[in-house]
C-alpha atoms as a PDB file:
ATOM      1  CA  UNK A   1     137.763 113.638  82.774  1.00  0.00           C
ATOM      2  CA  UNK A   2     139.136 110.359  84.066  1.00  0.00           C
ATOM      3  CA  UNK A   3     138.517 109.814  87.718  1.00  0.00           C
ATOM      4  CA  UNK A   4     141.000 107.657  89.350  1.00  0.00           C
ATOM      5  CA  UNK A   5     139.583 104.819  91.524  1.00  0.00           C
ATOM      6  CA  UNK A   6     138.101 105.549  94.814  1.00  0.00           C
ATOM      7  CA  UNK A   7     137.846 108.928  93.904  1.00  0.00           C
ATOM      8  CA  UNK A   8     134.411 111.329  93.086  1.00  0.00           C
ATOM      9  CA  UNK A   9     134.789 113.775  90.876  1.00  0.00           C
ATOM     10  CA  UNK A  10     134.248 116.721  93.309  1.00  0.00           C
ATOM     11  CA  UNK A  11     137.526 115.115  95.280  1.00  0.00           C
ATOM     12  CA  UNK A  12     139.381 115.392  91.974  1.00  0.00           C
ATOM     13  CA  UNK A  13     138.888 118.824  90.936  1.00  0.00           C
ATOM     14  CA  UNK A  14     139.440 119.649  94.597  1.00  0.00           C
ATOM     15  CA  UNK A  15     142.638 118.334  94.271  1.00  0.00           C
ATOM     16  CA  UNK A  16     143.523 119.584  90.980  1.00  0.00           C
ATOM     17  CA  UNK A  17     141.885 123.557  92.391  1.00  0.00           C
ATOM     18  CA  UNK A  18     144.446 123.046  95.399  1.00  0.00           C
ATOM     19  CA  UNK A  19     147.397 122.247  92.638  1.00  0.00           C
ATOM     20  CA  UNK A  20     146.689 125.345  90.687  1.00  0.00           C
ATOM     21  CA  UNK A  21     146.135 127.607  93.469  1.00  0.00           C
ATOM     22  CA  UNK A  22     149.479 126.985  94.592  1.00  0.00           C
ATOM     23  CA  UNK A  23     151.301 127.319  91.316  1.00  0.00           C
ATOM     24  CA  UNK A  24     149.064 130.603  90.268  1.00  0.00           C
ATOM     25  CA  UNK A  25     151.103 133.136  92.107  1.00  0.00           C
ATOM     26  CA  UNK A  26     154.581 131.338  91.813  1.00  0.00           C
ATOM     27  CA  UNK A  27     154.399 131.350  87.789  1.00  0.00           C
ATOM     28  CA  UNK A  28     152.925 134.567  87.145  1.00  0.00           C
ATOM     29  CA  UNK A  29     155.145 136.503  84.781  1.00  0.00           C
ATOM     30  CA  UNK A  30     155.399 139.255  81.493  1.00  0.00           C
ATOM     31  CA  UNK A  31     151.118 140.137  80.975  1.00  0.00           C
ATOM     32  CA  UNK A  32     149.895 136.303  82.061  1.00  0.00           C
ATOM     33  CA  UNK A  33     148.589 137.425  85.665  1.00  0.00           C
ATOM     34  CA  UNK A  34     148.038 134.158  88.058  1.00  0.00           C
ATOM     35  CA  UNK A  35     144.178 133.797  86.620  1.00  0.00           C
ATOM     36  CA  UNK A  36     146.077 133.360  83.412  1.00  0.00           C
ATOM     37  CA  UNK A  37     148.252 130.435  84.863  1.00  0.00           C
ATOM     38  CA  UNK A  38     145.836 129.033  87.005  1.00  0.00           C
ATOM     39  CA  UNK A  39     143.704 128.230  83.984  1.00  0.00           C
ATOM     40  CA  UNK A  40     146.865 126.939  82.249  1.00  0.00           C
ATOM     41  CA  UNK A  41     147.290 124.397  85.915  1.00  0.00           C
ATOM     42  CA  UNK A  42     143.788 123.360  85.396  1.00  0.00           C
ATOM     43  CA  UNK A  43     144.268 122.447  81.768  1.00  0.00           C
ATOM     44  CA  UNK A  44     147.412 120.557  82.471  1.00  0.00           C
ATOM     45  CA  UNK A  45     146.025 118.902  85.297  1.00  0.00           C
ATOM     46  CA  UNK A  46     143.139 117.725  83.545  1.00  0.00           C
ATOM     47  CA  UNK A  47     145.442 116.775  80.159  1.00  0.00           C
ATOM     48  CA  UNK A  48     147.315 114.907  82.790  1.00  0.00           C
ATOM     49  CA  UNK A  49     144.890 112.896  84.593  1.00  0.00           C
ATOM     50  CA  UNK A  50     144.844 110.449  81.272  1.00  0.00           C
ATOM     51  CA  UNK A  51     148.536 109.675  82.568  1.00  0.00           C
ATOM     52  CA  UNK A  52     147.715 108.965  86.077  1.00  0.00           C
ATOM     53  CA  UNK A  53     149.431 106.145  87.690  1.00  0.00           C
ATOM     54  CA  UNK A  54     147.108 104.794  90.398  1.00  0.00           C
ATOM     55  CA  UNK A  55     149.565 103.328  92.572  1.00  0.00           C
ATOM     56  CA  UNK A  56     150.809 107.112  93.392  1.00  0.00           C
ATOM     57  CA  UNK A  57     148.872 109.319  95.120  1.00  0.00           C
ATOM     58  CA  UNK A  58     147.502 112.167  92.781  1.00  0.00           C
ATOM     59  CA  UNK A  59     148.627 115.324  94.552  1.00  0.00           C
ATOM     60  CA  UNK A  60     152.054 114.140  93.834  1.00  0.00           C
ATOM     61  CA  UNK A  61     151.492 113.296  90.462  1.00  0.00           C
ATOM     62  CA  UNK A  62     149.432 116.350  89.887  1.00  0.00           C
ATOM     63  CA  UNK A  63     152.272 118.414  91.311  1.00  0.00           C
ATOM     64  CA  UNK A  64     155.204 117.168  89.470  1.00  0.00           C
ATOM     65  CA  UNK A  65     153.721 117.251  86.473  1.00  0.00           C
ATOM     66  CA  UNK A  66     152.202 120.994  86.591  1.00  0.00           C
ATOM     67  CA  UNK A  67     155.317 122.441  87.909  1.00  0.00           C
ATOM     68  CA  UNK A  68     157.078 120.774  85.292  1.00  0.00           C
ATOM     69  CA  UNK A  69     155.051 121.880  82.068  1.00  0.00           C
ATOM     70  CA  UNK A  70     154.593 125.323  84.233  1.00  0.00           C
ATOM     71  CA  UNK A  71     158.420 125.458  83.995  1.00  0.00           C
ATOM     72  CA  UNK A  72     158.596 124.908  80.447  1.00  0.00           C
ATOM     73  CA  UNK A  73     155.683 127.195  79.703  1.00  0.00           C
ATOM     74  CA  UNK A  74     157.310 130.170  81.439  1.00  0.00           C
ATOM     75  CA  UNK A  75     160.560 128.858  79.698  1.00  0.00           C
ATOM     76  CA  UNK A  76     159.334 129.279  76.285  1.00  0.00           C
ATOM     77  CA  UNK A  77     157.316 132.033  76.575  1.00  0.00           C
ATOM     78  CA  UNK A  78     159.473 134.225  78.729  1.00  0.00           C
ATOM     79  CA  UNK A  79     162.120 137.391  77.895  1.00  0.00           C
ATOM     80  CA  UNK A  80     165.437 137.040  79.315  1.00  0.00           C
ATOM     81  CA  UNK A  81     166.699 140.865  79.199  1.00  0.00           C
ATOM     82  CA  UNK A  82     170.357 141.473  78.661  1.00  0.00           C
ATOM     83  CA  UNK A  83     171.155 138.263  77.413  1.00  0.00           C
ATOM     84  CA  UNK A  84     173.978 138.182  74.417  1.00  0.00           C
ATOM     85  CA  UNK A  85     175.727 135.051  74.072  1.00  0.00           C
ATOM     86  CA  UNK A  86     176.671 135.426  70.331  1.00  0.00           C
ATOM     87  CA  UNK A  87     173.341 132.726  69.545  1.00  0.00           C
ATOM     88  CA  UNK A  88     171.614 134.468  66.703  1.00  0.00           C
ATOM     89  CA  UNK A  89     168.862 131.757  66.959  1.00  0.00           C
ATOM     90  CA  UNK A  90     168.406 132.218  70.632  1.00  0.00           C
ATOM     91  CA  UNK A  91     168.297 135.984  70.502  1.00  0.00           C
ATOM     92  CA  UNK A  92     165.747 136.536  67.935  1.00  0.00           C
ATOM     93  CA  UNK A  93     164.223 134.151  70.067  1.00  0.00           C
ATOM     94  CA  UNK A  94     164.614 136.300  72.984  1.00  0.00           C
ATOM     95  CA  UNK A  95     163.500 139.138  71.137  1.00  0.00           C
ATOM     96  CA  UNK A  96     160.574 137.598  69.671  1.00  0.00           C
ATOM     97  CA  UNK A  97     159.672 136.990  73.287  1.00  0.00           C
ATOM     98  CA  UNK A  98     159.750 140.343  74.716  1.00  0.00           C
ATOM     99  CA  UNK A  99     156.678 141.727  74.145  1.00  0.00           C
ATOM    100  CA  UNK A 100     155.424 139.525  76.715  1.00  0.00           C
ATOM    101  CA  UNK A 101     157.651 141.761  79.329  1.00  0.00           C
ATOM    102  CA  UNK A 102     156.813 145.350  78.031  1.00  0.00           C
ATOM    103  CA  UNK A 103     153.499 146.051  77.883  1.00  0.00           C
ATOM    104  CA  UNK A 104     152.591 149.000  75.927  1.00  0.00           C
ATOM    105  CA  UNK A 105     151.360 152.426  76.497  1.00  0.00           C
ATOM    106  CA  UNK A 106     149.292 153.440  74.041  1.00  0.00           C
ATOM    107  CA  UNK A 107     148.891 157.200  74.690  1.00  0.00           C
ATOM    108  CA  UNK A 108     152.826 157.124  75.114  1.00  0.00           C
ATOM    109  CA  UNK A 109     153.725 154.772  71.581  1.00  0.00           C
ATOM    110  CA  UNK A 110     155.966 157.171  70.029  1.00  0.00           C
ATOM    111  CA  UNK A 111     158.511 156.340  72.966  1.00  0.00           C
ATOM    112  CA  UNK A 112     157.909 152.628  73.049  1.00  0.00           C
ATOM    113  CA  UNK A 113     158.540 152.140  69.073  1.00  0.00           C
ATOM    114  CA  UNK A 114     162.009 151.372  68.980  1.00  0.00           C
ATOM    115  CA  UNK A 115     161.411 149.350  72.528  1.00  0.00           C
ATOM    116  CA  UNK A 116     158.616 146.983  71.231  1.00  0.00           C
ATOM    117  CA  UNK A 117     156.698 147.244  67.441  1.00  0.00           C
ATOM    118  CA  UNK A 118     158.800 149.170  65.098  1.00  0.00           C
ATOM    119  CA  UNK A 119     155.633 150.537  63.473  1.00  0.00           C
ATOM    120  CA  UNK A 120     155.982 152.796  60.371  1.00  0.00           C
ATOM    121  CA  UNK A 121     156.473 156.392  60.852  1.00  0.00           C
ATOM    122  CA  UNK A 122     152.744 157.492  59.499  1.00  0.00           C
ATOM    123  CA  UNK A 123     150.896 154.771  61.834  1.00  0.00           C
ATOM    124  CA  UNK A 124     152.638 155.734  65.348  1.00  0.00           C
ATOM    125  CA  UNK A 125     152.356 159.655  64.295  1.00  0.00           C
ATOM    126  CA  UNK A 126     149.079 159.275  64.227  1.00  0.00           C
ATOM    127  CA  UNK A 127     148.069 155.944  66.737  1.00  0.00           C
ATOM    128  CA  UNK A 128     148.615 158.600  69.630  1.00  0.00           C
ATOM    129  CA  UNK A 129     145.602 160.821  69.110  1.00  0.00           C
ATOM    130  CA  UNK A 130     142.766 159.673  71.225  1.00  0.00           C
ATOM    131  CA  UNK A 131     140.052 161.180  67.858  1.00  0.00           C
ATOM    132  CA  UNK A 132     142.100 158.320  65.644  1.00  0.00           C
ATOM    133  CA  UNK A 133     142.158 155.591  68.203  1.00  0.00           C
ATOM    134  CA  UNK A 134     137.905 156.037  68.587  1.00  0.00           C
ATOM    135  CA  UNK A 135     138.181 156.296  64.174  1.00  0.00           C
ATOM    136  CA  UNK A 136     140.503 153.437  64.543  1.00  0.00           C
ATOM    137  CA  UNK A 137     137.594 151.156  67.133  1.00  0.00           C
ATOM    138  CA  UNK A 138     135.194 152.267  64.780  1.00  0.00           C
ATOM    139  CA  UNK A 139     135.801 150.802  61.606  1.00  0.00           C
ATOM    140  CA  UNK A 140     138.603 147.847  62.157  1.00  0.00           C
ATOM    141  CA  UNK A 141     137.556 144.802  60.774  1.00  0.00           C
ATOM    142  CA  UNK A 142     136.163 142.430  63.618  1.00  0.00           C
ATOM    143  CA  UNK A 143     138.427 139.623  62.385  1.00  0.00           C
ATOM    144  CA  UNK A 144     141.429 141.909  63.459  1.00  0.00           C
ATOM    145  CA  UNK A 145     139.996 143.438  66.760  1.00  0.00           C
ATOM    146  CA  UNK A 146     141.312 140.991  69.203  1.00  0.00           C
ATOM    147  CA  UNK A 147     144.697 141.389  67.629  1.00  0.00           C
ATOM    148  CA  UNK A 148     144.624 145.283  67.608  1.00  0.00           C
ATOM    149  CA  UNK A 149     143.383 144.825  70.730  1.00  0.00           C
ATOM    150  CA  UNK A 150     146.602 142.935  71.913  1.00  0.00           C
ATOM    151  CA  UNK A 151     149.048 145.558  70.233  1.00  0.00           C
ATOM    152  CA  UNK A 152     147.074 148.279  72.296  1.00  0.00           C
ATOM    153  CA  UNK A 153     147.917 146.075  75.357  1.00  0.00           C
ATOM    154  CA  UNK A 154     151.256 145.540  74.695  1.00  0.00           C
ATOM    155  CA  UNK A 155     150.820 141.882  73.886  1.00  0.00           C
ATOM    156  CA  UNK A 156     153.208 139.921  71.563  1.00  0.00           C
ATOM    157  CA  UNK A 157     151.398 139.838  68.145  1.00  0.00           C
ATOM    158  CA  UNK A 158     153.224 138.032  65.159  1.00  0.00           C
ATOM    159  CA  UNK A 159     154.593 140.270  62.559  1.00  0.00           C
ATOM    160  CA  UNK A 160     152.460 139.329  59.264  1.00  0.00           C
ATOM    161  CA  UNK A 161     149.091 139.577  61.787  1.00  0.00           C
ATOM    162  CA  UNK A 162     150.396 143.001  62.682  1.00  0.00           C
ATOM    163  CA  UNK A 163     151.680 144.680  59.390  1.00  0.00           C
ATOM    164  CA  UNK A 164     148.197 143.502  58.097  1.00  0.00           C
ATOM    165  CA  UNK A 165     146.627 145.482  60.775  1.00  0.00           C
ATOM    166  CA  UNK A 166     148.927 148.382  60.469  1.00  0.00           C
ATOM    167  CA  UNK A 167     148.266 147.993  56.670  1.00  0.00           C
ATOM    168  CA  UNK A 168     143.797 148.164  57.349  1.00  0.00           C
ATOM    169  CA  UNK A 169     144.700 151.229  59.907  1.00  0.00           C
ATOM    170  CA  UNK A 170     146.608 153.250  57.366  1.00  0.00           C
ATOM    171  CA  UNK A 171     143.545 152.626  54.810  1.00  0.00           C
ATOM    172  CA  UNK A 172     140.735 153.766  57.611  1.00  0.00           C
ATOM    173  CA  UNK A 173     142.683 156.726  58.228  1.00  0.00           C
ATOM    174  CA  UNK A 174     143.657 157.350  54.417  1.00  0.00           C
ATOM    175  CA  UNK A 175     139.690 157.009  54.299  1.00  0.00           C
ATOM    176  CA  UNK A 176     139.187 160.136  56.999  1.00  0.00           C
ATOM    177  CA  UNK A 177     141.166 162.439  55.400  1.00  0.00           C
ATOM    178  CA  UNK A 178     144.763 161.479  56.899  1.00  0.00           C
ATOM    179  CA  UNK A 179     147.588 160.803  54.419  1.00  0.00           C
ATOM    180  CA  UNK A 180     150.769 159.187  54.769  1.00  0.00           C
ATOM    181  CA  UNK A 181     154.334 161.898  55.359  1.00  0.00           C
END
């Protein structure tokens, strides 16, 4: 961390705590709560303190330039609802994006598949039954859990990551006596 002149490092982070305390609340949004931006302010911060003109003070710096990548962070990761402007670019954009907005219900899924994952028929038949679900924790594959995890939340996860996981599901409950129709 670069410490401007006539500055300690304790008077720094203070600074840079103050910055992202204020911003935390203000850029909450979709399933990032303000701890979730607040870490986001301090990384910023910190990325920005490599940039810092001495000759300003650094609150101001600081400042400007969190709101401003806050802005664009909220910008590109947020879901505009109702928004058709004839853009085919922009709206799969949009809709790529709205997962972050939605979260998911897991005991309710059946209802949220048109809304948010357009799983196949077999997986959200049988995704809803608590037994599954504790087959399902089971036997995943650790190198999917934290993405099954994020589906379960109602996070965005992208499509290839996801069919592969719907793909392993289908074989661990093929495997326990469930088949497919």
């Amino acid at each position: 961390m670069k410490v401007p002149k006539g500055m300690t490092q304790s008077e720094v982070l203070e600074v840079i705590n103050k910055i992202c305390d204020r911003y935390a609340y203000k850029f909450k949004f979709g399933y990032f709560t303000p701890d979730d931006i607040r870490q986001e302010a301090f990384i910023i911060a910190l990325d920005a303190l490599e940039r810092y003109d001495e000759s300003r003070p650094l609150e101001n710096f600081l400042a400007v330039h969190v709101k401003n990548r806050l802005n664009n962070f909220k910008r590109d990761k947020y879901y505009r609802q109702n928004q058709k402007n004839g853009d085919d670019k922009q709206e799969k954009l949009n809709n790529s994006k709205k997962f972050l907005m939605d979260t998911l219900d897991i005991s309710n899924i059946r209802d949220e598949k048109e809304k948010s994952m357009r799983l196949e028929d077999v997986f959200v038949e049988h995704i809803a039954n608590q037994e599954l679900l504790e087959i399902i924790d089971e036997h995943l594959s650790v190198s999917l859990r934290s993405d099954y995890l994020r589906i379960r939340d109602g996070a965005y996860v992208p499509k290839p990551r996801r069919e592969q996981i719907i793909a392993e599901i289908l074989e661990i409950l093929k495997d326990h006596g469930y088949e497919e129709g």
